[in-house]
PDB file of N, CA and C in Angstrom:
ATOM      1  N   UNK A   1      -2.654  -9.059 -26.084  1.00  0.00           N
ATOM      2  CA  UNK A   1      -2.207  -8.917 -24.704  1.00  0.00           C
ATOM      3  C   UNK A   1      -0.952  -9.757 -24.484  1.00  0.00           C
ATOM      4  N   UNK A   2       0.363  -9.323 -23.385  1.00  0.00           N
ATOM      5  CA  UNK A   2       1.187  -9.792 -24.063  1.00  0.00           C
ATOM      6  C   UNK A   2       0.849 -11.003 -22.422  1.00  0.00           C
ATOM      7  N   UNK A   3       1.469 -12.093 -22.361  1.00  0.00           N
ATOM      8  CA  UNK A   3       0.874 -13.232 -21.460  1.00  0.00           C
ATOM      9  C   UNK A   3       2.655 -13.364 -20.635  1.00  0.00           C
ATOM     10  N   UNK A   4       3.042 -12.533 -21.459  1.00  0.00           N
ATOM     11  CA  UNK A   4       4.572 -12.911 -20.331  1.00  0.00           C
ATOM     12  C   UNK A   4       4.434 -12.087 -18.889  1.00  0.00           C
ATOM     13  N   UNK A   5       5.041 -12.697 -18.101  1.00  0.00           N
ATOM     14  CA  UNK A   5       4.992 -11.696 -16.525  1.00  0.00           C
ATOM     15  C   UNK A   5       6.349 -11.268 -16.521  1.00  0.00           C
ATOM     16  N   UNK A   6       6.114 -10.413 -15.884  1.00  0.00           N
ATOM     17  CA  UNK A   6       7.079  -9.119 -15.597  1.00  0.00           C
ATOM     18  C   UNK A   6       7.306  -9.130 -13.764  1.00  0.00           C
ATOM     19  N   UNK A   7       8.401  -9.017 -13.245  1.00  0.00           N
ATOM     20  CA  UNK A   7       8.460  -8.628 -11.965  1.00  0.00           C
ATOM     21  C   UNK A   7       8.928  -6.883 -11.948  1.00  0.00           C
ATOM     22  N   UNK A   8       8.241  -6.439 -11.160  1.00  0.00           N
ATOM     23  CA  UNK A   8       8.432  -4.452 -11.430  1.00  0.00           C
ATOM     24  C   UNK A   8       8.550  -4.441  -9.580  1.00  0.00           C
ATOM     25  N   UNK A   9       9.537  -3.987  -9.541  1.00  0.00           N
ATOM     26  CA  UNK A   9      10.009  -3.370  -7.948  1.00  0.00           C
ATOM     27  C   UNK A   9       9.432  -2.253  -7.670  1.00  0.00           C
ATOM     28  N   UNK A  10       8.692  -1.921  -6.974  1.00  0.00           N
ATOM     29  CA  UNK A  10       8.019  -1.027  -6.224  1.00  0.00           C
ATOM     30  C   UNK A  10       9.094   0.367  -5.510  1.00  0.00           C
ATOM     31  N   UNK A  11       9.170   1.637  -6.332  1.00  0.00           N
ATOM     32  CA  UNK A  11       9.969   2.630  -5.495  1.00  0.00           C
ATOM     33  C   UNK A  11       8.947   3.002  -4.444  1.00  0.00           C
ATOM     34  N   UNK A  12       9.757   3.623  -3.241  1.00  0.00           N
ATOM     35  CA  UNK A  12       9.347   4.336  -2.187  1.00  0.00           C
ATOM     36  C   UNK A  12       7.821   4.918  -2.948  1.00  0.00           C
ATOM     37  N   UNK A  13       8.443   5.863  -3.611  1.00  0.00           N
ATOM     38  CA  UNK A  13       7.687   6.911  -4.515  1.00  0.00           C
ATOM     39  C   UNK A  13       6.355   6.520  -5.104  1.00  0.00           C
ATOM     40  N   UNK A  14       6.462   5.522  -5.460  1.00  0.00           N
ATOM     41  CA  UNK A  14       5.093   5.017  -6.262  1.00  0.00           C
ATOM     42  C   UNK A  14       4.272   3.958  -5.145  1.00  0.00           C
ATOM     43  N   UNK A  15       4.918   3.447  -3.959  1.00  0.00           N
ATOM     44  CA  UNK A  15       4.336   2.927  -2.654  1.00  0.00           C
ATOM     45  C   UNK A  15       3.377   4.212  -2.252  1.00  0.00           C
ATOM     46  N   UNK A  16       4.125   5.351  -2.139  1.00  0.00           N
ATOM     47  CA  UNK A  16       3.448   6.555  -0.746  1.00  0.00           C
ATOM     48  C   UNK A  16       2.660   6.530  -1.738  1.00  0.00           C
ATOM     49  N   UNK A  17       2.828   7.117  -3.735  1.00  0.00           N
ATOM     50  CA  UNK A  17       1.532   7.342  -4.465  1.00  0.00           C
ATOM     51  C   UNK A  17       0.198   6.853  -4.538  1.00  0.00           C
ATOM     52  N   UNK A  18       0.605   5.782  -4.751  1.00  0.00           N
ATOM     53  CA  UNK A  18      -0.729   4.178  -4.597  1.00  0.00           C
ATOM     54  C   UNK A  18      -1.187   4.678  -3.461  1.00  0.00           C
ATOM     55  N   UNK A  19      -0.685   4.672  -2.019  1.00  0.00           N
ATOM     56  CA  UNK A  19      -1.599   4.567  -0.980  1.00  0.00           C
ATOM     57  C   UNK A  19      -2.167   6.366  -0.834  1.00  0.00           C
ATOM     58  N   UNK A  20      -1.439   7.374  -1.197  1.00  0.00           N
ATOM     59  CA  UNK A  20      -2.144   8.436  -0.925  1.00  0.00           C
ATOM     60  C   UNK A  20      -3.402   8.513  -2.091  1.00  0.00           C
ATOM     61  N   UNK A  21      -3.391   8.027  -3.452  1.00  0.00           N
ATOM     62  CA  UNK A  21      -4.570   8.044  -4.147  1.00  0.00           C
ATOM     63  C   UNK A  21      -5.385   6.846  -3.934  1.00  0.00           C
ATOM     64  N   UNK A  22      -5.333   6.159  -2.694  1.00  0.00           N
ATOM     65  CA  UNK A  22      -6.251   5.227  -2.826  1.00  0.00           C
ATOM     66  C   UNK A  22      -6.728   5.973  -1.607  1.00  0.00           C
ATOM     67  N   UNK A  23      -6.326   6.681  -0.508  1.00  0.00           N
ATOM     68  CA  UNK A  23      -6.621   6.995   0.585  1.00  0.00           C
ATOM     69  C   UNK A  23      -7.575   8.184   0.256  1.00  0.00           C
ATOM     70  N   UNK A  24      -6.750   9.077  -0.905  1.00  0.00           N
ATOM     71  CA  UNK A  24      -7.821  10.244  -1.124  1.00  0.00           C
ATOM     72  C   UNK A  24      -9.097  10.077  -2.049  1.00  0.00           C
ATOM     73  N   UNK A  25      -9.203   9.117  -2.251  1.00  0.00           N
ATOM     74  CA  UNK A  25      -9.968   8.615  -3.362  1.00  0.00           C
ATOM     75  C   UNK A  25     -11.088   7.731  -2.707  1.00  0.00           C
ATOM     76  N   UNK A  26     -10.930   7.397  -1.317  1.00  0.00           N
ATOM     77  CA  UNK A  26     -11.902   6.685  -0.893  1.00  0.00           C
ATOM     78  C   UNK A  26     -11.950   4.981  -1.138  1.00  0.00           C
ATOM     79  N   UNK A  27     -10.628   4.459  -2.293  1.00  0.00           N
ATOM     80  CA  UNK A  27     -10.727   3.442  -2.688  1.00  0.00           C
ATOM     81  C   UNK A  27     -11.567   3.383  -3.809  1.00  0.00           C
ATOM     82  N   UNK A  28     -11.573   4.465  -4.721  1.00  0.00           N
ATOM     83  CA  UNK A  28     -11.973   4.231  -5.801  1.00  0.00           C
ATOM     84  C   UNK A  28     -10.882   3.994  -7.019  1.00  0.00           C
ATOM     85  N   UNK A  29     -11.015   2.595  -6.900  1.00  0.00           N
ATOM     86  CA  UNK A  29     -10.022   1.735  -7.868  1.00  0.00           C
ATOM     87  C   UNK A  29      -9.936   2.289  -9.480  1.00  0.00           C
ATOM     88  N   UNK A  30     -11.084   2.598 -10.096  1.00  0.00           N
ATOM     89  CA  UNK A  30     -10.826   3.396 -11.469  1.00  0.00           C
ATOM     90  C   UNK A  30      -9.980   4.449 -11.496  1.00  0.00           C
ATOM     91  N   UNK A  31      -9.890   5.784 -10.337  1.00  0.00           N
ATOM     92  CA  UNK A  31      -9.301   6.573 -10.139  1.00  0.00           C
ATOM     93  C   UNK A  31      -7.526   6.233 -10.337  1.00  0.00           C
ATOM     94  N   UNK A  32      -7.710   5.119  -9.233  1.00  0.00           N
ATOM     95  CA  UNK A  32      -6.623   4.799  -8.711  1.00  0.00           C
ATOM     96  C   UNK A  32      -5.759   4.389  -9.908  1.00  0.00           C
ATOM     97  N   UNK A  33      -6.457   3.316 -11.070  1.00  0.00           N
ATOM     98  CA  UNK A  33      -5.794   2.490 -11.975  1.00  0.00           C
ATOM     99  C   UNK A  33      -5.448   3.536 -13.401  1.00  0.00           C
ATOM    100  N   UNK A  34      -6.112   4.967 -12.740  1.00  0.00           N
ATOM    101  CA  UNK A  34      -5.485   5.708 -14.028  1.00  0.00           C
ATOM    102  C   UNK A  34      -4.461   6.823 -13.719  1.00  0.00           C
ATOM    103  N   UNK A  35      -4.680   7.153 -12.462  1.00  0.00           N
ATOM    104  CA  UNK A  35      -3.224   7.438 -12.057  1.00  0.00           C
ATOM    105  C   UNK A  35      -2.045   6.253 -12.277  1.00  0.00           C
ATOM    106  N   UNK A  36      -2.281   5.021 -12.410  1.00  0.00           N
ATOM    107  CA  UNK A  36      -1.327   4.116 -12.632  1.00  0.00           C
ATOM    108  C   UNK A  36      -1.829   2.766 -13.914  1.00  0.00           C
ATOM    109  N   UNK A  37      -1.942   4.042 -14.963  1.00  0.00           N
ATOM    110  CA  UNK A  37      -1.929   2.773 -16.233  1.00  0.00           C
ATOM    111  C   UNK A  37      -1.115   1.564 -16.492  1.00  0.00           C
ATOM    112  N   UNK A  38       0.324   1.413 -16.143  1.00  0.00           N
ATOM    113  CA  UNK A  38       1.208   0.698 -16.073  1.00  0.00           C
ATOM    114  C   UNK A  38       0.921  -0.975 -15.638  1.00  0.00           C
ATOM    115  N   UNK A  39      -0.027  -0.900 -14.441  1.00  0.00           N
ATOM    116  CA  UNK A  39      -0.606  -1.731 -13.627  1.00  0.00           C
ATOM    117  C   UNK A  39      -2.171  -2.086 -14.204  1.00  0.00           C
ATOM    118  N   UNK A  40      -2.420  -3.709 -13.970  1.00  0.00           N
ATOM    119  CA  UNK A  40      -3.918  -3.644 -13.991  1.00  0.00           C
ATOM    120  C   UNK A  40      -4.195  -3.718 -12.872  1.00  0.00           C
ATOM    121  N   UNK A  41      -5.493  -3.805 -12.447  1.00  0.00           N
ATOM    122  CA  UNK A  41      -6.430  -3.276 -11.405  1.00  0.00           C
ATOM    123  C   UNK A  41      -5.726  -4.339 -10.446  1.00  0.00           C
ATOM    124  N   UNK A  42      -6.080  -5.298 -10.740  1.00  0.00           N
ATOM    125  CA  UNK A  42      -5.840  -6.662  -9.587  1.00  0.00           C
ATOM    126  C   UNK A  42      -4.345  -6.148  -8.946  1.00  0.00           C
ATOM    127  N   UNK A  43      -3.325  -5.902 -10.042  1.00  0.00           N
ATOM    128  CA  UNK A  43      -2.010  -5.787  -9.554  1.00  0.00           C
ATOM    129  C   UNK A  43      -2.556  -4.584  -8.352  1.00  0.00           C
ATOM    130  N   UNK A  44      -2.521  -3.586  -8.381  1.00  0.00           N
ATOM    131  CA  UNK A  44      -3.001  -2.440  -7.557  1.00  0.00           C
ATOM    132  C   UNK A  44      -3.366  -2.407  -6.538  1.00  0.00           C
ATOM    133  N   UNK A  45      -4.507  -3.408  -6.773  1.00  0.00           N
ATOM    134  CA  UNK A  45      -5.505  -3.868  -5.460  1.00  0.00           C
ATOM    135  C   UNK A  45      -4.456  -4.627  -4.641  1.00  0.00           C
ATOM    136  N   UNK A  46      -3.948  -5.532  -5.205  1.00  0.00           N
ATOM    137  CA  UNK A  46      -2.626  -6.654  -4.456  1.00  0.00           C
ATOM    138  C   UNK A  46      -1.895  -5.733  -3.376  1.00  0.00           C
ATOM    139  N   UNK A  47      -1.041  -5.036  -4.590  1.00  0.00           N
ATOM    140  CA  UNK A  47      -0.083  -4.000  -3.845  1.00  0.00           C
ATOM    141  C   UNK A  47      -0.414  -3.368  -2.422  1.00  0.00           C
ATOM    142  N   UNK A  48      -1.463  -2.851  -2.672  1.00  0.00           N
ATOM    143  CA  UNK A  48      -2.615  -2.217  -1.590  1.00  0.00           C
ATOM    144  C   UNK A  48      -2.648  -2.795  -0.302  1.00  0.00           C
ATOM    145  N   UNK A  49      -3.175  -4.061  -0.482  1.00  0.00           N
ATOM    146  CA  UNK A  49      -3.280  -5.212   0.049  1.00  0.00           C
ATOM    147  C   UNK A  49      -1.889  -5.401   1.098  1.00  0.00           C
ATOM    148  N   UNK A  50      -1.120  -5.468   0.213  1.00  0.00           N
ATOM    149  CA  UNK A  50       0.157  -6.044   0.954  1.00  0.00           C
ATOM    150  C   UNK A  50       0.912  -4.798   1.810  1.00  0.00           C
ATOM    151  N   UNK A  51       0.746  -3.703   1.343  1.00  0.00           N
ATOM    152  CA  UNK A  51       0.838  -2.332   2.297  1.00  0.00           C
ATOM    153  C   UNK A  51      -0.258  -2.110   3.196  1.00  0.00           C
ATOM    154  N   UNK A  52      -0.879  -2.623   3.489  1.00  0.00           N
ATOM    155  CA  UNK A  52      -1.803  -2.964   4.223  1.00  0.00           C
ATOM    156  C   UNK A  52      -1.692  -3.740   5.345  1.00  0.00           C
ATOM    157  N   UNK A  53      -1.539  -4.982   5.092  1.00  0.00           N
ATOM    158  CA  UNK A  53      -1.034  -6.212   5.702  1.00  0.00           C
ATOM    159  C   UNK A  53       0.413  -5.901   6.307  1.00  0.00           C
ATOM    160  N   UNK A  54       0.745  -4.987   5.717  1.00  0.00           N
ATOM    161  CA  UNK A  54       2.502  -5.017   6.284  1.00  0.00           C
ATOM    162  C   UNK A  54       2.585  -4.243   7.502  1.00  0.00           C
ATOM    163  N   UNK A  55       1.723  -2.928   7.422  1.00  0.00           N
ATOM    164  CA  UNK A  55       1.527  -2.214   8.239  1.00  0.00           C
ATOM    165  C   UNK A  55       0.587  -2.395   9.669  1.00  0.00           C
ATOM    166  N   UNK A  56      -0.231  -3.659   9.509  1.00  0.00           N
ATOM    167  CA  UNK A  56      -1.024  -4.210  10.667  1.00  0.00           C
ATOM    168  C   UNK A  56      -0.261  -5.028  11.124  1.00  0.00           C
ATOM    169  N   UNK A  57       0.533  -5.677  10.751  1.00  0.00           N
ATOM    170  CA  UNK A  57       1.449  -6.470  11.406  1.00  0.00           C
ATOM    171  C   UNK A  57       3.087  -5.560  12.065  1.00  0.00           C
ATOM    172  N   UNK A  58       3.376  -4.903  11.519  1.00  0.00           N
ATOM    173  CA  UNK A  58       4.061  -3.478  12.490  1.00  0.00           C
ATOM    174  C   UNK A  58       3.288  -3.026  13.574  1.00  0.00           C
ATOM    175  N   UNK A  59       2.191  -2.583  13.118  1.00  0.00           N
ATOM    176  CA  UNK A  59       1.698  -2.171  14.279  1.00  0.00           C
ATOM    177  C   UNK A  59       0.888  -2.800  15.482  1.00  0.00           C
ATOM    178  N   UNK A  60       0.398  -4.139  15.280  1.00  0.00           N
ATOM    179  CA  UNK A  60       0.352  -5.107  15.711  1.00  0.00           C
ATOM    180  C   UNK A  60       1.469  -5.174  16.917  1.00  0.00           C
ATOM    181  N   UNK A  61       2.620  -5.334  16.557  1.00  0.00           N
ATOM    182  CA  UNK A  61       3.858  -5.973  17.230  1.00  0.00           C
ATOM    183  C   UNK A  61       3.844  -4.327  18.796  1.00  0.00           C
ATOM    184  N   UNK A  62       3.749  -3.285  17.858  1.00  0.00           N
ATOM    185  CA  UNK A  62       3.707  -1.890  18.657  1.00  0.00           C
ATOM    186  C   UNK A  62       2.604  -1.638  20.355  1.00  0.00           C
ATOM    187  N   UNK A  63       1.648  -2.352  19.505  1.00  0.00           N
ATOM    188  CA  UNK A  63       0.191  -2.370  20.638  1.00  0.00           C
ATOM    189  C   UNK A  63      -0.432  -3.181  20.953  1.00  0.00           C
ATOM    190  N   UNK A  64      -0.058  -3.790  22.232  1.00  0.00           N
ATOM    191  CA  UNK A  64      -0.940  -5.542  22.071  1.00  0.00           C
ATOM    192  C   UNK A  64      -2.089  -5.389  21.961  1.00  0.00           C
ATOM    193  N   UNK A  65      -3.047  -4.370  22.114  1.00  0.00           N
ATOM    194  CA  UNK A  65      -4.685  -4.581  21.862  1.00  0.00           C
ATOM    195  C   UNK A  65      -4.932  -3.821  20.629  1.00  0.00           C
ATOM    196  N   UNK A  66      -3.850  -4.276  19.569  1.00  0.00           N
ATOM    197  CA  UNK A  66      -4.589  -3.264  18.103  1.00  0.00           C
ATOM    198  C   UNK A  66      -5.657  -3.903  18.084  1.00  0.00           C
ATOM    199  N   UNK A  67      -6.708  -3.563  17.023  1.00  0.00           N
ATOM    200  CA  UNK A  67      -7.691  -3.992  16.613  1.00  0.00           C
ATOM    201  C   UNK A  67      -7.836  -4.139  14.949  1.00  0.00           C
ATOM    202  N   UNK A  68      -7.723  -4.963  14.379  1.00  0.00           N
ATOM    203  CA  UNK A  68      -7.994  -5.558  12.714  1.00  0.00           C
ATOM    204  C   UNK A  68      -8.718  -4.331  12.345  1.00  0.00           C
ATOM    205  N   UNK A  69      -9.828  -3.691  12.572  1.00  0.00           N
ATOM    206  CA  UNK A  69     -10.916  -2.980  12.185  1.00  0.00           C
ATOM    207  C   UNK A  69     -10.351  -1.295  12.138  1.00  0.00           C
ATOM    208  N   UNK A  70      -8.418  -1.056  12.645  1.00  0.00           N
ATOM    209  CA  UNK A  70      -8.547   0.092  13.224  1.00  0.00           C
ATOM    210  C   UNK A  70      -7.851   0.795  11.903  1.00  0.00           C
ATOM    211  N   UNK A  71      -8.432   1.969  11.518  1.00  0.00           N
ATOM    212  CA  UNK A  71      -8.026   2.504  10.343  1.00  0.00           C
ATOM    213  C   UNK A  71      -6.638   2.887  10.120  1.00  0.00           C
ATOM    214  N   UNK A  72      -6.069   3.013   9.007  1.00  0.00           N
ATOM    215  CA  UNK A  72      -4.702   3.054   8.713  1.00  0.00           C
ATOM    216  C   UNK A  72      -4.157   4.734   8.835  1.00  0.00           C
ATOM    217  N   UNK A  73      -5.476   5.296   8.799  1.00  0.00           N
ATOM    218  CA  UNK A  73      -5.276   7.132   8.949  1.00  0.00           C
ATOM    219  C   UNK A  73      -5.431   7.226  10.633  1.00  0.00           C
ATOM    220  N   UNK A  74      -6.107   6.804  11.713  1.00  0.00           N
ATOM    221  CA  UNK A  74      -6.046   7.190  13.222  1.00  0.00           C
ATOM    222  C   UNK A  74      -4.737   7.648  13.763  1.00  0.00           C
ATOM    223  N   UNK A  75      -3.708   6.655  13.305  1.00  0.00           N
ATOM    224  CA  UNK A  75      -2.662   6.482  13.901  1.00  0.00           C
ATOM    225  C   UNK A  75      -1.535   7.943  12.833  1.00  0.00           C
ATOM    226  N   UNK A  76      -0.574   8.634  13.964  1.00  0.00           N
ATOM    227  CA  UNK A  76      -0.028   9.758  13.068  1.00  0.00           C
ATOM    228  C   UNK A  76       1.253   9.707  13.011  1.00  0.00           C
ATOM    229  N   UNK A  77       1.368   8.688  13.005  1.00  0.00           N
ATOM    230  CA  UNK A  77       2.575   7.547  12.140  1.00  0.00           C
ATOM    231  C   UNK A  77       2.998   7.274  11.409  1.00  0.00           C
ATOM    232  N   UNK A  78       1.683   6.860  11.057  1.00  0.00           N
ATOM    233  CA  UNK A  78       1.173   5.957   9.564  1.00  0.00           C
ATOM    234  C   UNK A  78       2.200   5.858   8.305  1.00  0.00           C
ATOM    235  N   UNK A  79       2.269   7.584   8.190  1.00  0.00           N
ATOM    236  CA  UNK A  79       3.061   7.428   7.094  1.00  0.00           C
ATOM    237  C   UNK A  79       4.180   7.414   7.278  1.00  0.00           C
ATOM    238  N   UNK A  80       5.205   7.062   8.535  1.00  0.00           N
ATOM    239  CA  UNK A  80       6.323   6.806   8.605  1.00  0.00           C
ATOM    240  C   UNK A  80       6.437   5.486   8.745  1.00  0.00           C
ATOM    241  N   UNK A  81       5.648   4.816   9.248  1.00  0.00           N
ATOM    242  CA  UNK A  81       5.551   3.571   9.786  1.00  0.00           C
ATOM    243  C   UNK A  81       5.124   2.851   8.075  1.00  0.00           C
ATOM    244  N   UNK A  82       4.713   2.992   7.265  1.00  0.00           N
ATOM    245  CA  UNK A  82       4.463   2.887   6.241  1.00  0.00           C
ATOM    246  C   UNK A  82       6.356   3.081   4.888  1.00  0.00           C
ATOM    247  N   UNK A  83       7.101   4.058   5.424  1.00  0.00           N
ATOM    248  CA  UNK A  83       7.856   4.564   4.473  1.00  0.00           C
ATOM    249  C   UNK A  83       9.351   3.480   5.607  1.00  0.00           C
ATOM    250  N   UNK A  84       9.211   3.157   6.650  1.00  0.00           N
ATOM    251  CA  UNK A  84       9.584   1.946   7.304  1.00  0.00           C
ATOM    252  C   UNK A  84       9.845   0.734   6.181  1.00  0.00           C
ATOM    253  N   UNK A  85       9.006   0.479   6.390  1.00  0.00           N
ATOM    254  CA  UNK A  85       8.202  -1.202   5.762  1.00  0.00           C
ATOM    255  C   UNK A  85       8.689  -0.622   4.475  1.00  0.00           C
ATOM    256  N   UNK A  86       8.786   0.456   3.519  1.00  0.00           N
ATOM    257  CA  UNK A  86       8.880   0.469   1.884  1.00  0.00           C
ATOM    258  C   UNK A  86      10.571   0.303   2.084  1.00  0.00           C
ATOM    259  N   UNK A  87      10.937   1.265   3.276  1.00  0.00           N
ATOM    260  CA  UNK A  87      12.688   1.062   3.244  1.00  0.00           C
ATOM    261  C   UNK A  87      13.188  -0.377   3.245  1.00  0.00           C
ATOM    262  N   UNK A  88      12.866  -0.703   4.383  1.00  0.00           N
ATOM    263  CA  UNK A  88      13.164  -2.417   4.334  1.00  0.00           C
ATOM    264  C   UNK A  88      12.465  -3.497   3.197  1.00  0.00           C
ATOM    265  N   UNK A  89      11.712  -3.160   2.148  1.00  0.00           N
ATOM    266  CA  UNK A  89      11.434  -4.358   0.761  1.00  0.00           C
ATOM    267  C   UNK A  89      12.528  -4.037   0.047  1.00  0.00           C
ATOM    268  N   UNK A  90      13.360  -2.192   0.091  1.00  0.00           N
ATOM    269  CA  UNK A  90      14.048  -2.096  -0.529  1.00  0.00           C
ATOM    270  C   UNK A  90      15.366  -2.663  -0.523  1.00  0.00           C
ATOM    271  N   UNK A  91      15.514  -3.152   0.533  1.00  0.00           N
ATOM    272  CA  UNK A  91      17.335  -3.483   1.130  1.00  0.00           C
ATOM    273  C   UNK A  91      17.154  -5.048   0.375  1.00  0.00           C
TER     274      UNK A  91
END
Protein backbone atom coordinates (compact mmCIF):
# COMPACT_ATOMS: atom_id res chain seq x y z
CA UNK A 1 0.00 0.00 0.00
CA UNK A 2 1.56 3.02 -1.08
CA UNK A 3 1.55 5.49 2.47
CA UNK A 4 2.23 8.71 0.42
CA UNK A 5 -0.91 11.21 0.24
CA UNK A 6 -2.07 12.55 -2.71
CA UNK A 7 -4.26 15.80 -2.92
CA UNK A 8 -6.99 14.98 -6.01
CA UNK A 9 -9.31 18.09 -6.83
CA UNK A 10 -12.72 17.22 -7.07
CA UNK A 11 -14.41 18.04 -10.84
CA UNK A 12 -17.95 19.35 -10.94
CA UNK A 13 -18.52 15.93 -12.62
CA UNK A 14 -17.40 13.50 -10.13
CA UNK A 15 -19.07 15.96 -7.12
CA UNK A 16 -22.84 15.62 -8.94
CA UNK A 17 -21.55 11.59 -9.45
CA UNK A 18 -20.69 10.82 -5.73
CA UNK A 19 -23.81 12.53 -4.58
CA UNK A 20 -26.27 11.12 -7.28
CA UNK A 21 -24.89 7.40 -6.44
CA UNK A 22 -24.98 7.90 -2.94
CA UNK A 23 -28.51 9.43 -3.21
CA UNK A 24 -29.69 6.56 -5.51
CA UNK A 25 -28.17 4.03 -3.61
CA UNK A 26 -29.67 4.88 -0.36
CA UNK A 27 -26.07 5.39 1.03
CA UNK A 28 -24.91 2.23 0.30
CA UNK A 29 -21.20 2.89 0.59
CA UNK A 30 -19.98 -0.53 -1.20
CA UNK A 31 -22.01 0.53 -4.19
CA UNK A 32 -20.81 3.83 -3.96
CA UNK A 33 -16.87 2.86 -3.49
CA UNK A 34 -17.11 0.81 -6.72
CA UNK A 35 -18.44 3.21 -8.83
CA UNK A 36 -15.33 5.06 -7.47
CA UNK A 37 -12.34 2.61 -7.03
CA UNK A 38 -9.88 5.46 -7.15
CA UNK A 39 -11.03 6.51 -3.58
CA UNK A 40 -11.18 4.51 -0.31
CA UNK A 41 -14.31 4.40 1.52
CA UNK A 42 -13.41 6.96 4.30
CA UNK A 43 -12.21 9.39 1.45
CA UNK A 44 -15.93 9.11 -0.06
CA UNK A 45 -17.70 9.17 3.03
CA UNK A 46 -15.55 12.61 3.83
CA UNK A 47 -16.33 14.03 0.47
CA UNK A 48 -20.03 13.30 1.12
CA UNK A 49 -19.79 14.76 4.26
CA UNK A 50 -18.41 17.97 3.20
CA UNK A 51 -21.13 18.31 0.28
CA UNK A 52 -23.29 17.95 2.78
CA UNK A 53 -22.15 20.37 5.26
CA UNK A 54 -21.65 22.87 2.48
CA UNK A 55 -25.02 22.72 1.36
CA UNK A 56 -26.73 23.13 5.01
CA UNK A 57 -24.87 25.96 5.56
CA UNK A 58 -26.13 27.66 2.03
CA UNK A 59 -29.17 26.86 2.83
CA UNK A 60 -29.12 27.70 6.26
CA UNK A 61 -28.12 31.38 5.34
CA UNK A 62 -31.48 31.09 2.62
CA UNK A 63 -34.16 30.12 5.52
CA UNK A 64 -33.88 31.18 9.01
CA UNK A 65 -35.95 28.18 10.34
CA UNK A 66 -34.03 25.37 8.26
CA UNK A 67 -33.97 22.44 10.20
CA UNK A 68 -30.51 20.06 10.56
CA UNK A 69 -32.90 16.97 10.07
CA UNK A 70 -34.29 18.45 6.60
CA UNK A 71 -33.41 16.22 3.67
CA UNK A 72 -31.09 17.28 0.92
CA UNK A 73 -33.81 15.91 -1.87
CA UNK A 74 -37.16 18.21 -0.35
CA UNK A 75 -35.72 21.20 -1.54
CA UNK A 76 -35.80 21.56 -5.81
CA UNK A 77 -32.75 23.35 -5.81
CA UNK A 78 -30.69 21.10 -4.46
CA UNK A 79 -28.95 20.35 -7.33
CA UNK A 80 -28.20 23.78 -8.30
CA UNK A 81 -27.55 24.93 -5.02
CA UNK A 82 -25.18 22.00 -4.81
CA UNK A 83 -23.38 22.70 -8.51
CA UNK A 84 -23.10 26.51 -6.70
CA UNK A 85 -20.88 25.40 -3.87
CA UNK A 86 -18.82 22.82 -6.59
CA UNK A 87 -18.39 26.19 -8.85
CA UNK A 88 -16.98 28.21 -6.12
CA UNK A 89 -14.18 25.17 -4.57
CA UNK A 90 -13.38 25.48 -8.16
CA UNK A 91 -12.29 29.25 -8.51
Amino acid sequence: MNSKRSYHKWTEQETMQLYKIVQSSNRNWRAVEKAFPQFSLLQLQNKYTMIEKQYRLKQAHRTPAYSQNQSLLENDDTLQILLDLISKQSE
